[in-house]
Protein backbone atom coordinates (compact mmCIF):
# COMPACT_ATOMS: atom_id res chain seq x y z
CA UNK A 1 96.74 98.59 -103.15
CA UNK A 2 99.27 96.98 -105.42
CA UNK A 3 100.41 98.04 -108.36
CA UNK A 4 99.39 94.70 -109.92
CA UNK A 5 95.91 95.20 -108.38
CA UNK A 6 95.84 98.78 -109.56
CA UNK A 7 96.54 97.68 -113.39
CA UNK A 8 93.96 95.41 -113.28
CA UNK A 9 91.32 98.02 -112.50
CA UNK A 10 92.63 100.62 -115.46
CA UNK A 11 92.18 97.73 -117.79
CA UNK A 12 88.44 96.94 -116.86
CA UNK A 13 87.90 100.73 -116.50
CA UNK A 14 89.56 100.71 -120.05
CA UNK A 15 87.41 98.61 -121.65
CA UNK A 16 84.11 99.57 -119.47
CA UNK A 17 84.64 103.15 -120.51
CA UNK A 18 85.06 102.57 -124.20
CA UNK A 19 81.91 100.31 -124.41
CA UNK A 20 78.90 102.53 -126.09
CA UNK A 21 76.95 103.37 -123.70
CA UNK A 22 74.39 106.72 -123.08
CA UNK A 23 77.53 108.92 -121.68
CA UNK A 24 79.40 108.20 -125.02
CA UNK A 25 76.75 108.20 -127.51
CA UNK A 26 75.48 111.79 -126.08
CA UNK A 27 79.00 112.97 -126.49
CA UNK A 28 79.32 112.12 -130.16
CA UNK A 29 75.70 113.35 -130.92
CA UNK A 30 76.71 116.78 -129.25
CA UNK A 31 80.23 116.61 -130.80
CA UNK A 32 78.52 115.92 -134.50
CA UNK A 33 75.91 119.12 -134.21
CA UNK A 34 78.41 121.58 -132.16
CA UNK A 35 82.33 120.46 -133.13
CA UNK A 36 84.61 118.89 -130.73
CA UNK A 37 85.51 122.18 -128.54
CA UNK A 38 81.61 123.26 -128.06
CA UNK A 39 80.52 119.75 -126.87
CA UNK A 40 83.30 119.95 -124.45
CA UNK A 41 80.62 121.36 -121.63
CA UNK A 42 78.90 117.88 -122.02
CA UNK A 43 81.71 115.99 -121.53
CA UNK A 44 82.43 117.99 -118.31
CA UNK A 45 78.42 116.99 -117.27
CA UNK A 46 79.24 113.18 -117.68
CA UNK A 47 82.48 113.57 -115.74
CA UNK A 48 81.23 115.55 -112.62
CA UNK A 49 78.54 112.89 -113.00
CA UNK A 50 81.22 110.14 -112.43
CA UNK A 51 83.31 111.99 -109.95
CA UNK A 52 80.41 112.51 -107.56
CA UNK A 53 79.23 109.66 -107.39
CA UNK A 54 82.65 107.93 -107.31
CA UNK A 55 83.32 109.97 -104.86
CA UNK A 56 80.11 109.28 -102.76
CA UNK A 57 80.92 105.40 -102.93
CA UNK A 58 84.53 106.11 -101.31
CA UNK A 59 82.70 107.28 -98.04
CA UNK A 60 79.70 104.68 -98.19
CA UNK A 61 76.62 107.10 -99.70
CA UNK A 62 76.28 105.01 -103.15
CA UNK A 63 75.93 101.84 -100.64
CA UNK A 64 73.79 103.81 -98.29
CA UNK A 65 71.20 105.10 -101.20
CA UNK A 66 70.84 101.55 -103.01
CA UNK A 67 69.69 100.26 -99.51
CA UNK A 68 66.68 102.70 -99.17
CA UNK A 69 63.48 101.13 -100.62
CA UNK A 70 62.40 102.68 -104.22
CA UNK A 71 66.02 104.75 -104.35
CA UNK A 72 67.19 102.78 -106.66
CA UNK A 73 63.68 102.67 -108.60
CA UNK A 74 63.49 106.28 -108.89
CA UNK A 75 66.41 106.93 -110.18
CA UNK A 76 66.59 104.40 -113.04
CA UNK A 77 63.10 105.59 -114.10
CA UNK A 78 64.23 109.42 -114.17
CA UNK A 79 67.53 107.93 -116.47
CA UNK A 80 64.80 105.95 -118.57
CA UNK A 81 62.52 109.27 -118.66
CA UNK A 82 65.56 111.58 -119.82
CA UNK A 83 66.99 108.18 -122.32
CA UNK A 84 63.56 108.65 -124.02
CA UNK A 85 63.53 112.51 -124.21
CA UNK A 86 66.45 112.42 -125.78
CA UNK A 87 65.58 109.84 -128.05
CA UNK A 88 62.68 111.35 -129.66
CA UNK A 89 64.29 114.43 -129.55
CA UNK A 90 66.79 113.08 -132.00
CA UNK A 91 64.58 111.31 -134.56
CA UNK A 92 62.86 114.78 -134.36
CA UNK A 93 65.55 117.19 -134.60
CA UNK A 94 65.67 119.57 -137.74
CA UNK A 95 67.86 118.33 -140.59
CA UNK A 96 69.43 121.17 -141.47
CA UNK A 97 73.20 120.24 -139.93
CA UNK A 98 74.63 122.99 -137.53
CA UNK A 99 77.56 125.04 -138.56
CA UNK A 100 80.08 123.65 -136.41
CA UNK A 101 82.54 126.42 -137.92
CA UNK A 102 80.52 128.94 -135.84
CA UNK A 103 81.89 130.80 -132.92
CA UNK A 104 78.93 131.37 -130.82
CA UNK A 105 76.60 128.53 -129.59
CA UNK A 106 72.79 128.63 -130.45
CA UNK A 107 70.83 130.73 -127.38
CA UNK A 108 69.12 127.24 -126.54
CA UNK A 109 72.00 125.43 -125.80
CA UNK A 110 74.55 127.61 -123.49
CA UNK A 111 77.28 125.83 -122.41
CA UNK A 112 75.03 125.18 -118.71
CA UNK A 113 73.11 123.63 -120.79
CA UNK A 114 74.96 121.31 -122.21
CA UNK A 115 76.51 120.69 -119.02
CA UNK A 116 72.95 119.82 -117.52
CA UNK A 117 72.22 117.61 -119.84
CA UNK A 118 75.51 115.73 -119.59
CA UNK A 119 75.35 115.33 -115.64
CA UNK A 120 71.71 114.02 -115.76
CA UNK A 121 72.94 111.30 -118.60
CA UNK A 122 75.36 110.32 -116.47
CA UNK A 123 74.13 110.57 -112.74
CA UNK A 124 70.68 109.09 -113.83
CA UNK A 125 72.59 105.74 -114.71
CA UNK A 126 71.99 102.92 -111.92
CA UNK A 127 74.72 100.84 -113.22
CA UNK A 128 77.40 103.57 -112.10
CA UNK A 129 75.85 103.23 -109.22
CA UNK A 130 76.45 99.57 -108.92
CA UNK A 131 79.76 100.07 -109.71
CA UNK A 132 80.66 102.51 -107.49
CA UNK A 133 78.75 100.28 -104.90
CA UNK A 134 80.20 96.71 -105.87
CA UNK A 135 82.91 97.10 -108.10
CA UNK A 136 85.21 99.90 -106.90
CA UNK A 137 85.69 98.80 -103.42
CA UNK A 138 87.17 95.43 -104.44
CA UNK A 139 90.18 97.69 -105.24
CA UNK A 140 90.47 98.52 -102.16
CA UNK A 141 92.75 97.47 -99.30
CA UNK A 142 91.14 97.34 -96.08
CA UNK A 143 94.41 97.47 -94.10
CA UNK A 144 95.68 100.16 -95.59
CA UNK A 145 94.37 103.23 -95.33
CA UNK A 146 91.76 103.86 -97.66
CA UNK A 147 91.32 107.81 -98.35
CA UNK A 148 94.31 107.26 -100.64
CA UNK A 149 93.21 104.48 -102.46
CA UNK A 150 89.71 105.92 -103.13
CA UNK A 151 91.21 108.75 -105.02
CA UNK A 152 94.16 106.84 -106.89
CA UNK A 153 90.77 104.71 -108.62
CA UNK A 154 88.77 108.08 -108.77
CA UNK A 155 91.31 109.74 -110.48
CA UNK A 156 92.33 106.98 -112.64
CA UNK A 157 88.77 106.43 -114.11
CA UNK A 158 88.52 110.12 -114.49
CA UNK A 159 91.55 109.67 -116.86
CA UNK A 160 90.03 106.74 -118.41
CA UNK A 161 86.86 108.29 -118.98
CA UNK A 162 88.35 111.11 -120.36
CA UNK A 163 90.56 109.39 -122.43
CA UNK A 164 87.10 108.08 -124.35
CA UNK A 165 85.26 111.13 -124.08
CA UNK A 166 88.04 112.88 -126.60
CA UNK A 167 87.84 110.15 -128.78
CA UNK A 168 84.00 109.62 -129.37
CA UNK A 169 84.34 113.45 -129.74
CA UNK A 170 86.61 113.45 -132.53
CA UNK A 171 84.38 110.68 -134.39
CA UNK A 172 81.80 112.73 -133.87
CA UNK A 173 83.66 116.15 -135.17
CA UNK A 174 84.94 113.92 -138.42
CA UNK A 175 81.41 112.37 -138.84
CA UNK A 176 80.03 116.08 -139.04
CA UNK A 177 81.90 116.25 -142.60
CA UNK A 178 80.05 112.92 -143.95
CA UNK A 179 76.41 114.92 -142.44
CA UNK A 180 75.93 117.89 -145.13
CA UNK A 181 73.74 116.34 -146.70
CA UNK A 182 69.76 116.57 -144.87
CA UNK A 183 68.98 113.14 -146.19
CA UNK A 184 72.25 111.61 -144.46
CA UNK A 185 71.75 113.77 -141.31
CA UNK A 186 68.01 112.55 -141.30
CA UNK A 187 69.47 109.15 -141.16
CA UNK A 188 71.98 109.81 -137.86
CA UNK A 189 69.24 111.55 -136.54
CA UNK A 190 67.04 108.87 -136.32
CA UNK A 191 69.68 106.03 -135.87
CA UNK A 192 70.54 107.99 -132.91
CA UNK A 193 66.81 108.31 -131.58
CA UNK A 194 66.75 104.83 -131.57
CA UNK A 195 69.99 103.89 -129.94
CA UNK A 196 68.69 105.94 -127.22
CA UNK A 197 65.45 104.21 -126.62
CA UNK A 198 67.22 101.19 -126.62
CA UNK A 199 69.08 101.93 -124.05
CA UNK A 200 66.27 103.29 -122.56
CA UNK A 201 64.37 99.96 -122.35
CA UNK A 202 67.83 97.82 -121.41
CA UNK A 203 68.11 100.69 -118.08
CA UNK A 204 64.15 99.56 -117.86
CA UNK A 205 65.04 96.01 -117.13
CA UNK A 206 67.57 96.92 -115.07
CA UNK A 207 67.18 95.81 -110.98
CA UNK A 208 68.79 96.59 -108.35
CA UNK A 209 69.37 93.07 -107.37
């Protein structure tokens, strides 16, 4: 890999990983009702997300699972199920804005929980998968060894995606101020519900071919 070839991947990771999407709309919900350091445990589910299956296309599993019949199918419909869930649950959700001054997390969502809920936004998304499949290994040079290479891109999303995570997170911390009010919080509430199910019906339409 040259370094040419390698700049050339950060800058479509760049702007792939700052495009709203369900990974970076979840972050900014959770970073609006919790505060930027609480929502941190969904930002770690979205990146193990990544990193596995990143790291399952470097030794041929992403390419191996999109060529079993209904693999593909299956998943997309489990990342439309949860899409929905959390859409609803939004336009649903109580008014009352959280106290993101507090120390302690509500009992119903521990940090594992957050976590879970960030890894199933992001492992339930088929176009990572496609990616990981057809993108990523167009980095790649076949002559040279390839371990290497796989975890130069790995690692370099990772960065990327990080990079984003911390700032949808601190839009989402300095929207919390403009949310005190229940009418206004109502309104992002329901906004967000619906961003959701609209990505919800694009991941619907979505085919593996």
């Amino acid at each position: 890999m040259t370094l040419h070839t390698w700049w050339l991947f950060l800058a479509a990771v760049f702007l792939l990983s700052g495009t709203p999407g369900p990974n970076m709309l979840h972050i900014l919900s959770r970073s609006v009702d919790l505060g930027m350091k609480r929502s941190t445990a969904a930002m770690a589910g979205c990146l193990t997300a990544l990193v596995t299956v990143l790291t399952a296309s470097s030794v041929g599993l992403t390419t191996l699972l999109m060529a079993l019949p209904g693999a593909f199918e299956i998943l997309r419909y489990v990342g439309v199920a949860y899409l929905l869930y959390l859409g609803i649950k939004a336009w649903r959700s109580d008014v009352a804005p959280l106290d993101v001054g507090e120390d302690k997390l509500p009992v119903s969502l521990s940090p594992a929980i957050l976590f879970r809920g960030g890894f199933i936004i992001g492992i339930s998304n088929p176009k990572l998968l496609l990616f990981a499949a057809a993108f990523l290994p167009q980095f790649v040079n076949p002559a040279a060894a390839q371990a290497p290479q796989f975890a130069i891109l790995v690692a370099s999303f990772s960065a990327v995606e990080c990079f984003w995570y911390v700032i949808y997170a601190a839009g989402g911390r300095s929207l919390s101020h403009y949310l005190t009010r229940p009418s206004i919080k109502r309104i992002f509430n329901r906004v967000t519900g619906v961003i959701f199910v609209g990505f919800a019906a694009l991941l619907l339409k979505t085919r593996s071919n």
